[in-house]
PDB file of N, CA and C in Angstrom:
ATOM      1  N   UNK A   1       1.690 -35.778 -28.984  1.00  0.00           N
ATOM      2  CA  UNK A   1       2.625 -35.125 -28.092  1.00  0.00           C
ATOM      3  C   UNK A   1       3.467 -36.225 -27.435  1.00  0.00           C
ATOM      4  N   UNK A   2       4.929 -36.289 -27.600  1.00  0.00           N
ATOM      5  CA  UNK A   2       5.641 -36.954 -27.006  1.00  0.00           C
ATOM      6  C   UNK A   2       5.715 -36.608 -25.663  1.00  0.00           C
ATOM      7  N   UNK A   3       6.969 -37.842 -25.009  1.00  0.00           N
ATOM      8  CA  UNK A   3       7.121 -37.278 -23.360  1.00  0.00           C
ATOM      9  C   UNK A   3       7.773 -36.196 -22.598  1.00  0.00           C
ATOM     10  N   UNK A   4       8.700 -35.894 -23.915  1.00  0.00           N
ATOM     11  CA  UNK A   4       9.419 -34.815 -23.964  1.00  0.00           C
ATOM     12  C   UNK A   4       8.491 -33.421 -23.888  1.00  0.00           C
ATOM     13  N   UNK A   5       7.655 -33.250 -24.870  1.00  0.00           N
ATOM     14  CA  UNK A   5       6.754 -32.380 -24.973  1.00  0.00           C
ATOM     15  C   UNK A   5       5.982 -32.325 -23.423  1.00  0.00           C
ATOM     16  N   UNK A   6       5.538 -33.265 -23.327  1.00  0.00           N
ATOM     17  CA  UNK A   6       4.969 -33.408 -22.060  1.00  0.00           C
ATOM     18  C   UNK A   6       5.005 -32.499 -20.586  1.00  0.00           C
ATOM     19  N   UNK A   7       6.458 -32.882 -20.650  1.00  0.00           N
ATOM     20  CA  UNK A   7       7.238 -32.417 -19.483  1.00  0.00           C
ATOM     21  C   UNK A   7       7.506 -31.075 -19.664  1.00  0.00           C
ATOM     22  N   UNK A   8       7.584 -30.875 -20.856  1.00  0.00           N
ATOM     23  CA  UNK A   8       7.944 -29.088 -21.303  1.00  0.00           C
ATOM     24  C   UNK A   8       6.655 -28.561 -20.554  1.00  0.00           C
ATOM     25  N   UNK A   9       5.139 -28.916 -21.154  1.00  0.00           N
ATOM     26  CA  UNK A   9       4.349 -28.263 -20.993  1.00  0.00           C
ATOM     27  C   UNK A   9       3.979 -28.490 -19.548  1.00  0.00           C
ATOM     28  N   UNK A  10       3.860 -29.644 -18.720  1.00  0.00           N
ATOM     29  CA  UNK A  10       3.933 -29.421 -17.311  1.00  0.00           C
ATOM     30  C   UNK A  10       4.599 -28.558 -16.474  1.00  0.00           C
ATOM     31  N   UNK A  11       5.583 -28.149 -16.946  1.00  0.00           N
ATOM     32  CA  UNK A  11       6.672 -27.680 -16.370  1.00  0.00           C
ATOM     33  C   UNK A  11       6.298 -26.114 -16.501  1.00  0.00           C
ATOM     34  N   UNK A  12       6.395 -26.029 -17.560  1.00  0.00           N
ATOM     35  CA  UNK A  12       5.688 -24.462 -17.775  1.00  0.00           C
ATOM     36  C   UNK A  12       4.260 -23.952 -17.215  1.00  0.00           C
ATOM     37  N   UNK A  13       3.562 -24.788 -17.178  1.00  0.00           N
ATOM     38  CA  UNK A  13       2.099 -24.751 -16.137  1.00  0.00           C
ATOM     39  C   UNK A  13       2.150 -25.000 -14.702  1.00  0.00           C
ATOM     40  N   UNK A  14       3.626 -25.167 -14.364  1.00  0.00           N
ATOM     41  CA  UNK A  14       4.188 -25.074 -13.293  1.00  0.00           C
ATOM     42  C   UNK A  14       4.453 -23.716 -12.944  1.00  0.00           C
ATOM     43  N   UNK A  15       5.370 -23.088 -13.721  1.00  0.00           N
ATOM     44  CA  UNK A  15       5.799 -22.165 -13.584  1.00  0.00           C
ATOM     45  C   UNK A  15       4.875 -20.338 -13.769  1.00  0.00           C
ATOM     46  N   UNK A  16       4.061 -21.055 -14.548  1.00  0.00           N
ATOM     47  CA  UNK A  16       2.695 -19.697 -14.981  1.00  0.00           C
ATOM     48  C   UNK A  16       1.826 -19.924 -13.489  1.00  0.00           C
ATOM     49  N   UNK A  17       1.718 -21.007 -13.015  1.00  0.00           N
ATOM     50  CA  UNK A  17       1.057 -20.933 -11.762  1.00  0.00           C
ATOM     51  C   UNK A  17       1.750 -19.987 -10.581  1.00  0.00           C
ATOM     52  N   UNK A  18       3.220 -20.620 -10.492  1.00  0.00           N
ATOM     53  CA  UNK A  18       3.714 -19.807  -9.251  1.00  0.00           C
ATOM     54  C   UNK A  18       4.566 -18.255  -9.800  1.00  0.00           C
ATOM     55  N   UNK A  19       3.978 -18.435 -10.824  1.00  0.00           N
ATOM     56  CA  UNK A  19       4.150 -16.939 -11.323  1.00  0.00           C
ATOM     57  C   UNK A  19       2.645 -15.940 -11.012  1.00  0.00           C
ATOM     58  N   UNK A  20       1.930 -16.356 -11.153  1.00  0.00           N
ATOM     59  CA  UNK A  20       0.355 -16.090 -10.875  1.00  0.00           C
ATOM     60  C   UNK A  20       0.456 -15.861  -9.749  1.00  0.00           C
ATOM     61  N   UNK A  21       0.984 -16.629  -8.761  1.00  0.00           N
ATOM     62  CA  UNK A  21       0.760 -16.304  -7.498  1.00  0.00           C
ATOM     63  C   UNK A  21       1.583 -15.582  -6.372  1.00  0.00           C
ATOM     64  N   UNK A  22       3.000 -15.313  -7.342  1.00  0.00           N
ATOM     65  CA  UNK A  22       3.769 -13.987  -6.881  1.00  0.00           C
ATOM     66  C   UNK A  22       3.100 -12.900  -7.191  1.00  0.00           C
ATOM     67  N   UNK A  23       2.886 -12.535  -8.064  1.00  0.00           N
ATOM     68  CA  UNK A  23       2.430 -11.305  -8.982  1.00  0.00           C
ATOM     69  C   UNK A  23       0.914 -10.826  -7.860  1.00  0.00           C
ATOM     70  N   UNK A  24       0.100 -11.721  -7.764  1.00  0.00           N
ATOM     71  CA  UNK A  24      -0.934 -11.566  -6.768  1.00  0.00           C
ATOM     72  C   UNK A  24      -0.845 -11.099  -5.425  1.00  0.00           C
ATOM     73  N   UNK A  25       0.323 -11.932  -4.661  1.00  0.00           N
ATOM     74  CA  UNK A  25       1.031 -11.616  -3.072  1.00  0.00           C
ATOM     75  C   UNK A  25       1.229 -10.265  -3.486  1.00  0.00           C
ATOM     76  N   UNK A  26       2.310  -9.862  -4.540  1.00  0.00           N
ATOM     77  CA  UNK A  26       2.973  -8.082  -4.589  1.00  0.00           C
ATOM     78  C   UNK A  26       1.698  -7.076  -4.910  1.00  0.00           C
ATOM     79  N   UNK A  27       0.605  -7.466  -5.443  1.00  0.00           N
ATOM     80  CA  UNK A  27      -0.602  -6.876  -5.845  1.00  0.00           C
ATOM     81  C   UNK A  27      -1.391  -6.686  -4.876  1.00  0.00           C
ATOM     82  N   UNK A  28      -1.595  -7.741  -4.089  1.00  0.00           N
ATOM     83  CA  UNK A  28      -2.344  -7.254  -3.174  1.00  0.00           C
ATOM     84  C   UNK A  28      -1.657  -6.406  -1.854  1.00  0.00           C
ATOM     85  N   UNK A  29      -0.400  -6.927  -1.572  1.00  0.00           N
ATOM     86  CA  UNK A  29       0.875  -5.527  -1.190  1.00  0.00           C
ATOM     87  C   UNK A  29       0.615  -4.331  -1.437  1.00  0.00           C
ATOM     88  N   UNK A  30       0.338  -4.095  -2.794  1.00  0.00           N
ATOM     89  CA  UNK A  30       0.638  -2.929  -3.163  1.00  0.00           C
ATOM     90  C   UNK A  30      -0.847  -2.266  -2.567  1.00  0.00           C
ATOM     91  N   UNK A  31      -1.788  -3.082  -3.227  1.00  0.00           N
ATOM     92  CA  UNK A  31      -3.508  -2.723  -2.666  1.00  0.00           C
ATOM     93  C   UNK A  31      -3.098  -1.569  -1.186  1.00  0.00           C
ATOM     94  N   UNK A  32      -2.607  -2.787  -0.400  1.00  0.00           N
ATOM     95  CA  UNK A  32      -2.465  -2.500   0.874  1.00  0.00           C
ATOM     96  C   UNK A  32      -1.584  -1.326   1.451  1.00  0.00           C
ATOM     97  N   UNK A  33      -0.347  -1.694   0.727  1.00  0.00           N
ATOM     98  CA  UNK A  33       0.398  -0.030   0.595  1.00  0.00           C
ATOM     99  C   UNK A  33      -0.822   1.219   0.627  1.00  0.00           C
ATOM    100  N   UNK A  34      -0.778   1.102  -0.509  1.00  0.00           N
ATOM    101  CA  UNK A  34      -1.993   2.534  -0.634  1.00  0.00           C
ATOM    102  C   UNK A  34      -2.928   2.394   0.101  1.00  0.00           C
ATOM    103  N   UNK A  35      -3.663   1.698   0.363  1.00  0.00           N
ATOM    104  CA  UNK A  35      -4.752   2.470   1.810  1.00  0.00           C
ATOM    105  C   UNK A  35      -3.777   2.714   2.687  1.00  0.00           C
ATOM    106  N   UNK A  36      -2.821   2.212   3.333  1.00  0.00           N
ATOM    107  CA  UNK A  36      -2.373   2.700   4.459  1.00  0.00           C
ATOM    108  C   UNK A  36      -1.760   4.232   3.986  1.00  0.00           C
ATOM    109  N   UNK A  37      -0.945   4.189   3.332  1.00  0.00           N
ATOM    110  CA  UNK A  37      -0.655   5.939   2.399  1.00  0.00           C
ATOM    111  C   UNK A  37      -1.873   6.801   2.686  1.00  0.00           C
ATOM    112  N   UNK A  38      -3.173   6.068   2.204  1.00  0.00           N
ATOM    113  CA  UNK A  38      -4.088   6.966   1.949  1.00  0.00           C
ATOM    114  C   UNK A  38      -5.018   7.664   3.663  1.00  0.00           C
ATOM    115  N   UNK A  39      -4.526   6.300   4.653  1.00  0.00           N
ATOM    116  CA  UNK A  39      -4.684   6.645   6.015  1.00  0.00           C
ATOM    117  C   UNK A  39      -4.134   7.671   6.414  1.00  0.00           C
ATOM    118  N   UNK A  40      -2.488   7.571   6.479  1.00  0.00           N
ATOM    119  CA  UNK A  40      -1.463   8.505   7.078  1.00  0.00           C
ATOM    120  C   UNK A  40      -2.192   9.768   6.332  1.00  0.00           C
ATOM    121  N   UNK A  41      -2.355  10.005   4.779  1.00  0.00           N
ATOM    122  CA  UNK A  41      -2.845  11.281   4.229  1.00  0.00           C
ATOM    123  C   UNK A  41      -3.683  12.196   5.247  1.00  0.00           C
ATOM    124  N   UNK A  42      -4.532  11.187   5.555  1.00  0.00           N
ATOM    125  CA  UNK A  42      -6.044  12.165   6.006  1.00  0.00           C
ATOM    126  C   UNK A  42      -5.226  12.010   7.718  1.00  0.00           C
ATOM    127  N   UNK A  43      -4.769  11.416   8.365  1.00  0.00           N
ATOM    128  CA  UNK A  43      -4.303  11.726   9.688  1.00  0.00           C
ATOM    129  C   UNK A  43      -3.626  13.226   9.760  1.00  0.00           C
ATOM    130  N   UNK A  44      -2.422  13.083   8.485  1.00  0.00           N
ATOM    131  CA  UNK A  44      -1.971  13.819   8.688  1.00  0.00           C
ATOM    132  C   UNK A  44      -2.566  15.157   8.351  1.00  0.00           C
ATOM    133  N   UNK A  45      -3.541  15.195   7.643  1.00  0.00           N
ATOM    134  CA  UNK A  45      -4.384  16.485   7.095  1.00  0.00           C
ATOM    135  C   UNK A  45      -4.959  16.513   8.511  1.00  0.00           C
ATOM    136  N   UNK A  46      -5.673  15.678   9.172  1.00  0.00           N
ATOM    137  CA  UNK A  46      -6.186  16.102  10.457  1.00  0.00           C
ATOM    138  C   UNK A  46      -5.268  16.547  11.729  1.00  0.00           C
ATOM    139  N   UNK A  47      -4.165  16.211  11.724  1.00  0.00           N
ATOM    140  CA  UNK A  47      -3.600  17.115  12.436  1.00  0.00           C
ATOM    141  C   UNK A  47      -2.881  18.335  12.025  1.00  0.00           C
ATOM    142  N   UNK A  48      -2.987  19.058  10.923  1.00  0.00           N
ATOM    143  CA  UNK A  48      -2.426  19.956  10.693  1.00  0.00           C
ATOM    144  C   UNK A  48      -3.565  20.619  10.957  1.00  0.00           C
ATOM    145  N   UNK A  49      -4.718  20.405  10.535  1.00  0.00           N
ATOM    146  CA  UNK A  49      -5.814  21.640  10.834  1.00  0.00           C
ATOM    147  C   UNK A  49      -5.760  21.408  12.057  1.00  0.00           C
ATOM    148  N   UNK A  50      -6.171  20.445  13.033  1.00  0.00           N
ATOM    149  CA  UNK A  50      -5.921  20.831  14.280  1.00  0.00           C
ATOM    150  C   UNK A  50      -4.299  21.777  15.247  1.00  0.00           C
ATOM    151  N   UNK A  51      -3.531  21.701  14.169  1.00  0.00           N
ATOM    152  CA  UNK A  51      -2.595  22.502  14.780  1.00  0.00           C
ATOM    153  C   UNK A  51      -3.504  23.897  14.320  1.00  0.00           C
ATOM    154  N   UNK A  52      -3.571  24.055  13.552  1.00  0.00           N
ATOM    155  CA  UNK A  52      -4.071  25.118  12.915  1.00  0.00           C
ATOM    156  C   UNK A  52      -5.297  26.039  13.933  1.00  0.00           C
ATOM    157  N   UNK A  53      -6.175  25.235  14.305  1.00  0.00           N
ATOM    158  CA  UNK A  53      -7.168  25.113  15.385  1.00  0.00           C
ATOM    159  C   UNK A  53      -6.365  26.156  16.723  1.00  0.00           C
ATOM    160  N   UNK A  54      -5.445  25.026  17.009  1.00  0.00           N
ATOM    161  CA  UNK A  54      -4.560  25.265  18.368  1.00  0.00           C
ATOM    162  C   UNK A  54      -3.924  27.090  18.309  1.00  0.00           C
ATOM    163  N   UNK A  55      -3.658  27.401  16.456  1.00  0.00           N
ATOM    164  CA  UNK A  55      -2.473  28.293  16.732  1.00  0.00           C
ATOM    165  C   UNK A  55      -4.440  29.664  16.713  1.00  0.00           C
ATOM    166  N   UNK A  56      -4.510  29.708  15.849  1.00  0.00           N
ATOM    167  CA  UNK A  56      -6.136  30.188  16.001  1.00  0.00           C
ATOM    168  C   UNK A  56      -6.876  30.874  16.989  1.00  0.00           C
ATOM    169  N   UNK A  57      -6.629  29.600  17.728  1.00  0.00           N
ATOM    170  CA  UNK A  57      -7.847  29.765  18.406  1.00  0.00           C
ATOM    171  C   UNK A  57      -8.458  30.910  19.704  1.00  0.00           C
ATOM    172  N   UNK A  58      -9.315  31.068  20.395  1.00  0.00           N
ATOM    173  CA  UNK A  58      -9.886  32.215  20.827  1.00  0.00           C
ATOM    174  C   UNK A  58      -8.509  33.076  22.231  1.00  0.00           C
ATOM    175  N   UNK A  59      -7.759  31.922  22.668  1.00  0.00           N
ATOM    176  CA  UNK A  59      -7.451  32.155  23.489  1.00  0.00           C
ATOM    177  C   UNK A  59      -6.065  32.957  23.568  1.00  0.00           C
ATOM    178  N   UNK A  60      -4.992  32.002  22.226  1.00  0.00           N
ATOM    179  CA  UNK A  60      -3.660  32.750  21.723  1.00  0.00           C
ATOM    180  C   UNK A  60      -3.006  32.462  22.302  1.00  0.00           C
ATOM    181  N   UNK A  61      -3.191  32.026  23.201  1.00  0.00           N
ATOM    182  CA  UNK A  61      -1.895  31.628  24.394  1.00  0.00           C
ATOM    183  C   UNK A  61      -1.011  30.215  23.739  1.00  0.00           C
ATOM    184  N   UNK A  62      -1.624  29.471  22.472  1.00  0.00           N
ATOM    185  CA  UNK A  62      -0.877  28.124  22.352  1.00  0.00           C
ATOM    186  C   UNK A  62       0.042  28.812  21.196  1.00  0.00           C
ATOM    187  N   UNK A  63       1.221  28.309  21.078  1.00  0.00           N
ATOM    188  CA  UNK A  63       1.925  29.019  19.867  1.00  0.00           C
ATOM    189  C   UNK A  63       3.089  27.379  19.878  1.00  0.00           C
ATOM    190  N   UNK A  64       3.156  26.913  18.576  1.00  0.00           N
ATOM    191  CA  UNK A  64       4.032  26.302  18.392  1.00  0.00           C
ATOM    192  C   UNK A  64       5.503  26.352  18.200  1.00  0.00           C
ATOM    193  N   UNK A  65       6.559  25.517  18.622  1.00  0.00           N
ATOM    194  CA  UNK A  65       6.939  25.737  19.014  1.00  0.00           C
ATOM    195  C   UNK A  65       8.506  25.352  17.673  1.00  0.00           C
ATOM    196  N   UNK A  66       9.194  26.416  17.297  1.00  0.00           N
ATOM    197  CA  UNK A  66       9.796  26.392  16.130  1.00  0.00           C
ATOM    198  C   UNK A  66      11.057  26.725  16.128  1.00  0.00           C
TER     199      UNK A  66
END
């Protein structure tokens, strides 16, 4: 392997590295995206049954407001 060669292949093991390690940052982003998605989901499922609760419930007097 000449020096030429050399430098090709450094260079490119340069570049597969900080390619590796973008791809990882947006991956684990994304990880993170979705649990938080998957948070808001169930919040928001919990407050709809609790509206639900509110419109329901024994007393009738709560009525939302539309």
């Amino acid at each position: 392997m000449n020096k030429e060669n050399h430098k090709r292949v450094i260079g490119l093991l340069f570049a597969l590295v900080f390619t590796c390690l973008y791809v990882e940052a947006h991956v684990n982003n994304d990880f993170k995206m979705i649990r938080t998605i998957g948070k808001q989901e169930r919040q928001i499922k919990f407050l709809k049954s609790y509206i639900k609760v509110l419109e329901h419930g024994k007393s009738g007097k709560w009525k939302r407001c539309t």
